[in-house]
Protein backbone atom coordinates (compact mmCIF):
# COMPACT_ATOMS: atom_id res chain seq x y z
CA UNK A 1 -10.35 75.59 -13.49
CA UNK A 2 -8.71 75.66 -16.56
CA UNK A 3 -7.41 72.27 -15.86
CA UNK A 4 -10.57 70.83 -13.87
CA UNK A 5 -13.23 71.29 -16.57
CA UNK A 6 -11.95 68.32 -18.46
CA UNK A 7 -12.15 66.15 -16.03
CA UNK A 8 -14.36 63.28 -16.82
CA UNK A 9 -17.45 61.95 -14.60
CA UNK A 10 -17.82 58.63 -15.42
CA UNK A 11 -21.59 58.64 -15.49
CA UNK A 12 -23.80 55.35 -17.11
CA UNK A 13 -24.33 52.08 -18.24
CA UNK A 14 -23.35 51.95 -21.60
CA UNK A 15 -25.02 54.74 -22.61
CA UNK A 16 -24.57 58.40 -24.98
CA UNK A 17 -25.25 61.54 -22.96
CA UNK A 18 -24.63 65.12 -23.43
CA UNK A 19 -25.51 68.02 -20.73
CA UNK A 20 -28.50 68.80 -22.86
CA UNK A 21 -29.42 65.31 -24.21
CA UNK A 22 -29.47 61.56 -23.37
CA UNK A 23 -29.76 58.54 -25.39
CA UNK A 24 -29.60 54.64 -24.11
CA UNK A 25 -31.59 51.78 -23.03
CA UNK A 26 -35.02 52.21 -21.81
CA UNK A 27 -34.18 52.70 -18.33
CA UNK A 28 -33.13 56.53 -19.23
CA UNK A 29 -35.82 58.69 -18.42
CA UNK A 30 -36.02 62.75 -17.77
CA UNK A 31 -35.76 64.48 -14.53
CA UNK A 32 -37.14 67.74 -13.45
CA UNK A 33 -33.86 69.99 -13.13
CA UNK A 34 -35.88 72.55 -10.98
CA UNK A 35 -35.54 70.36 -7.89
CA UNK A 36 -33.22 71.48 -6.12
CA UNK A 37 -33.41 69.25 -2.67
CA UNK A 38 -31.60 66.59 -1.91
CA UNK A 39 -33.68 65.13 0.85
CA UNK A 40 -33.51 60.84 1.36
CA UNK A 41 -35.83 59.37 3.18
CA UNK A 42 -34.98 56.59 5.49
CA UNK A 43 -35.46 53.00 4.28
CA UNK A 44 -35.02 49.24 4.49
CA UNK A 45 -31.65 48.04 3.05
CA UNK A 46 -32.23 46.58 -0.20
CA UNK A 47 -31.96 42.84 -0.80
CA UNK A 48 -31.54 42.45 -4.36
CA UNK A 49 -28.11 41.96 -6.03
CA UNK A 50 -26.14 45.36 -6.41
CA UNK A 51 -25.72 44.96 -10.68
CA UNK A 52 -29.73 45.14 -11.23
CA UNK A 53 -30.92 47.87 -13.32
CA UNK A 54 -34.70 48.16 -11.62
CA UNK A 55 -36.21 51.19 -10.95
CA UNK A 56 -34.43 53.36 -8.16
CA UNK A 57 -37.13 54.24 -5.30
CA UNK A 58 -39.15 57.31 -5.78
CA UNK A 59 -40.23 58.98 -2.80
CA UNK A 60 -42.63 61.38 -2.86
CA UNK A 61 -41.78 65.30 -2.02
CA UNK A 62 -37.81 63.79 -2.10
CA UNK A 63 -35.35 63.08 -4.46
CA UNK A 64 -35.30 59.70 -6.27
CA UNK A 65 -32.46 57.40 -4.35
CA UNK A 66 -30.25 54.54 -5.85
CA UNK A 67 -30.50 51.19 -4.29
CA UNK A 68 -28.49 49.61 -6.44
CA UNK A 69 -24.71 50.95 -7.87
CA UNK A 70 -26.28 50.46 -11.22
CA UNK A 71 -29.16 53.01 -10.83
CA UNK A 72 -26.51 55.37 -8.85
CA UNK A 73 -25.21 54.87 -12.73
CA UNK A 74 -28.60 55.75 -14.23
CA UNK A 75 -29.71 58.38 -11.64
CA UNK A 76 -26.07 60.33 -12.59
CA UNK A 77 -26.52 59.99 -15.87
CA UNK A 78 -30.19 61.75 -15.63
CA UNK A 79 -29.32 65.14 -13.83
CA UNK A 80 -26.19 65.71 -15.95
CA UNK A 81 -28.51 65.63 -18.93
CA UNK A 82 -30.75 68.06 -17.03
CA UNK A 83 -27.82 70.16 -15.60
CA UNK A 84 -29.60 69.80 -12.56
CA UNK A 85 -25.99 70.01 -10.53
CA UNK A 86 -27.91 69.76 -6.88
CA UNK A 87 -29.23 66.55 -8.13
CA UNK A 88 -25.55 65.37 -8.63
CA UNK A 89 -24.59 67.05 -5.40
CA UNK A 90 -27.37 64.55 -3.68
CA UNK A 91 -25.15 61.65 -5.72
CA UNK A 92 -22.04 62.02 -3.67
CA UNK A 93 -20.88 61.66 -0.38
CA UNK A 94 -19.74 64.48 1.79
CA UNK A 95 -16.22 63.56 1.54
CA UNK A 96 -16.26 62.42 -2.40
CA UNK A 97 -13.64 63.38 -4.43
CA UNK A 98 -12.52 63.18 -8.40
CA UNK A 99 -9.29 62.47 -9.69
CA UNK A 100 -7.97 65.09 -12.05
CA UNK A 101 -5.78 64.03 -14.81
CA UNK A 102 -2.81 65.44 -13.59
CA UNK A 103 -3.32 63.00 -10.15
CA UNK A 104 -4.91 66.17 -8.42
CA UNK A 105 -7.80 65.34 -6.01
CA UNK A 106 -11.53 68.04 -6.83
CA UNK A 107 -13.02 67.11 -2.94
CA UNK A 108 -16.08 67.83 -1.28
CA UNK A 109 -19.82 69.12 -2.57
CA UNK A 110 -18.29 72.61 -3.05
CA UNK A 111 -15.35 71.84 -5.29
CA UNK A 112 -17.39 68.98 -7.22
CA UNK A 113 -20.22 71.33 -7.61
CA UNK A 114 -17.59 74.36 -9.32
CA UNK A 115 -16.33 71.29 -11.53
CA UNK A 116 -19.66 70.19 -13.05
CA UNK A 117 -20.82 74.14 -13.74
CA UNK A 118 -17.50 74.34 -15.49
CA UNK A 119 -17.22 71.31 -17.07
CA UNK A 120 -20.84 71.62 -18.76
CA UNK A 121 -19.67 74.70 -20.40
CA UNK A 122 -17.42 72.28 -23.29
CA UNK A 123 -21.32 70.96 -24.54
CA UNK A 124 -19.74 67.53 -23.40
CA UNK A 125 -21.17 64.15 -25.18
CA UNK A 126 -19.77 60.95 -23.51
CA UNK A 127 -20.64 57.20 -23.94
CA UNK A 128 -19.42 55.02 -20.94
CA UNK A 129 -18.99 51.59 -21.16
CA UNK A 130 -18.99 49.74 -17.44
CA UNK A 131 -17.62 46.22 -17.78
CA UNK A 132 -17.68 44.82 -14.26
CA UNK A 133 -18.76 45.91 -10.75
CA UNK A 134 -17.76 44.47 -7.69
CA UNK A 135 -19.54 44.95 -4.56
CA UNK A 136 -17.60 43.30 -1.28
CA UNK A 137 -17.03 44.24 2.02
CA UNK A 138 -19.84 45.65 4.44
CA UNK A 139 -20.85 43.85 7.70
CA UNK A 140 -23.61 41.31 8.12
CA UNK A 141 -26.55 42.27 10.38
CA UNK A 142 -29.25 40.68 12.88
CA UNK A 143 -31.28 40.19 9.15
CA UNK A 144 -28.38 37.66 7.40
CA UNK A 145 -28.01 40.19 4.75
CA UNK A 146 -24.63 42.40 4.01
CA UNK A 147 -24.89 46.41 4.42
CA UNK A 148 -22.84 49.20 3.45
CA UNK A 149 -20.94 47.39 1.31
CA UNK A 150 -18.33 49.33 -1.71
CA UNK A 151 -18.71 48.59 -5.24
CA UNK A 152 -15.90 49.01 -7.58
CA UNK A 153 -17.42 50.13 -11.04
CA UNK A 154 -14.61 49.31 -14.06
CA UNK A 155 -14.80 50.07 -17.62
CA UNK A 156 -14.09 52.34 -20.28
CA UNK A 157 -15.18 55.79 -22.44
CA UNK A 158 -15.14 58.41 -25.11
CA UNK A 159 -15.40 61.92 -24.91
CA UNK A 160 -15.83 64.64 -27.01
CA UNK A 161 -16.11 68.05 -26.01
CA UNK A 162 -15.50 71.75 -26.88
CA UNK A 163 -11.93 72.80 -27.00
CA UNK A 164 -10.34 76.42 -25.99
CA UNK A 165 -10.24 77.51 -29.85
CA UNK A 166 -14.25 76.43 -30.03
CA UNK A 167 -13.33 73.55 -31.60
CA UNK A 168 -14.57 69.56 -30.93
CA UNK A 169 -12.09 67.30 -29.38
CA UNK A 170 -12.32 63.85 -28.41
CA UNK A 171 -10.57 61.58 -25.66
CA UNK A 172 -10.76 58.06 -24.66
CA UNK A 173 -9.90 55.87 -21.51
CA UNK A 174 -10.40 53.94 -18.79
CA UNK A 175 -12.49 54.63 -15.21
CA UNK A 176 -12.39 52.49 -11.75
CA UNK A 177 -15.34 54.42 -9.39
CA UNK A 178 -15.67 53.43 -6.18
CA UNK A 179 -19.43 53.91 -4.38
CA UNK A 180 -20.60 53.11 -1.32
CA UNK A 181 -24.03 51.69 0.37
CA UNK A 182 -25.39 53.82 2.84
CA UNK A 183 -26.56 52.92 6.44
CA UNK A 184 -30.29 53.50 5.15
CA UNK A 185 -29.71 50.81 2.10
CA UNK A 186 -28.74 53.42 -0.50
CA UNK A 187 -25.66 54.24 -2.93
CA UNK A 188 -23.39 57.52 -3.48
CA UNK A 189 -20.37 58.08 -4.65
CA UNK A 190 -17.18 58.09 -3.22
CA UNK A 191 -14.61 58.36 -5.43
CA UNK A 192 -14.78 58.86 -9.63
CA UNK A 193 -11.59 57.88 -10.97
CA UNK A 194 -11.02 58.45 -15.00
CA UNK A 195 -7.57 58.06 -14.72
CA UNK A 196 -6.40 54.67 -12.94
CA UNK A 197 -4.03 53.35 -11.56
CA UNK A 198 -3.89 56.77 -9.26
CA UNK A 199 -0.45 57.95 -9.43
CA UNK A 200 0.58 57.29 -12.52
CA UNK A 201 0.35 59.38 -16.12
CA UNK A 202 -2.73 59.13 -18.10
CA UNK A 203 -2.41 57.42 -21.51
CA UNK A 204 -1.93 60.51 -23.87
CA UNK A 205 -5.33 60.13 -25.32
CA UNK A 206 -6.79 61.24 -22.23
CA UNK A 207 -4.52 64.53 -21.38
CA UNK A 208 -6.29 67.39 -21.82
């Protein structure tokens, strides 16, 4: 794991977090890190336009859902703050995967779940910065409106975290996340990317 811990989730809207503390635009608000299900209720596919920043859904006795690949942003951003790793779990899709530095692939709830409890022992503060998201594709139904459509999320970030020796390090770089609608109208994640184009070496501010 020596290698996985420092890879980076890309996790917010232009926002500061750390795994103990958040700060950012209003829209940032705590969640309890005791729940621990990851139960989503079914609901009507959402008709507003995938970059709004309104409130995600909040269901009671669930899990609060993204309807919108900018609260998927938001909702991430929350439970790493709390640690609450079954909350981030509930973010991704059975199949999602991140891409290591090295090109590796960390796949699945069980090997994204030992990344996060690793990666929140380096204290890590990082400030994302999405520039553009593009949602396409998805099929049109009996309504006239487009479902499970992807987004591509783009942008950059810093990072600074604790090193081997106990000291603070910093990185910076750039992030393409894909994240997909779901058949009941809401977002996970499919793929968080730190390191594009796939393939090819990271800039050498971002090996670690």
């Amino acid at each position: 794991m020596s290698k996985i811990r420092y890879t980076l989730p890309i996790a917010a809207a232009a926002i500061v977090f750390t795994a103990g503390s958040i700060a950012g635009p209003g829209f940032i608000r705590s969640e309890s890190a005791a729940a621990s299900t990851s139960t989503v209720a079914e609901a009507p596919a959402p008709t507003e336009d995938p970059a709004t920043t309104e409130a995600p859904w909040e269901i009671p006795g669930t899990r609060t859902v993204a309807k919108t690949p900018a609260q998927l942003l938001q909702l991430l951003g929350e439970r790493i703050k709390a640690k609450d790793i079954d909350g981030i779990i509930a973010l991704q899709e059975p199949e999602a995967a991140i891409v290591n530095y090295d090109g590796s692939i960390i796949r699945g709830h069980k090997d994204i779940r030992a990344f996060y409890i690793d990666w929140f022992k380096s204290n890590p503060t990082l400030t994302v910065n999405p520039r553009q998201t593009v949602p396409a594709g998805g099929r049109r139904g009996w309504d006239g409106k487009v479902h499970s459509r992807t987004a591509a999320i783009m942008g950059d970030y810093s990072l600074e975290q604790d090193a081997a020796d106990g000291t603070r390090t910093s990185f910076t770089g750039n992030f393409c996340d894909t994240v997909q609608e779901q058949p009941d109208g809401t977002w996970l994640y499919v793929q968080d990317n730190p390191y594009p184009p796939h393939g090819t070496p990271a800039p050498a501010a971002a090996h670690h």
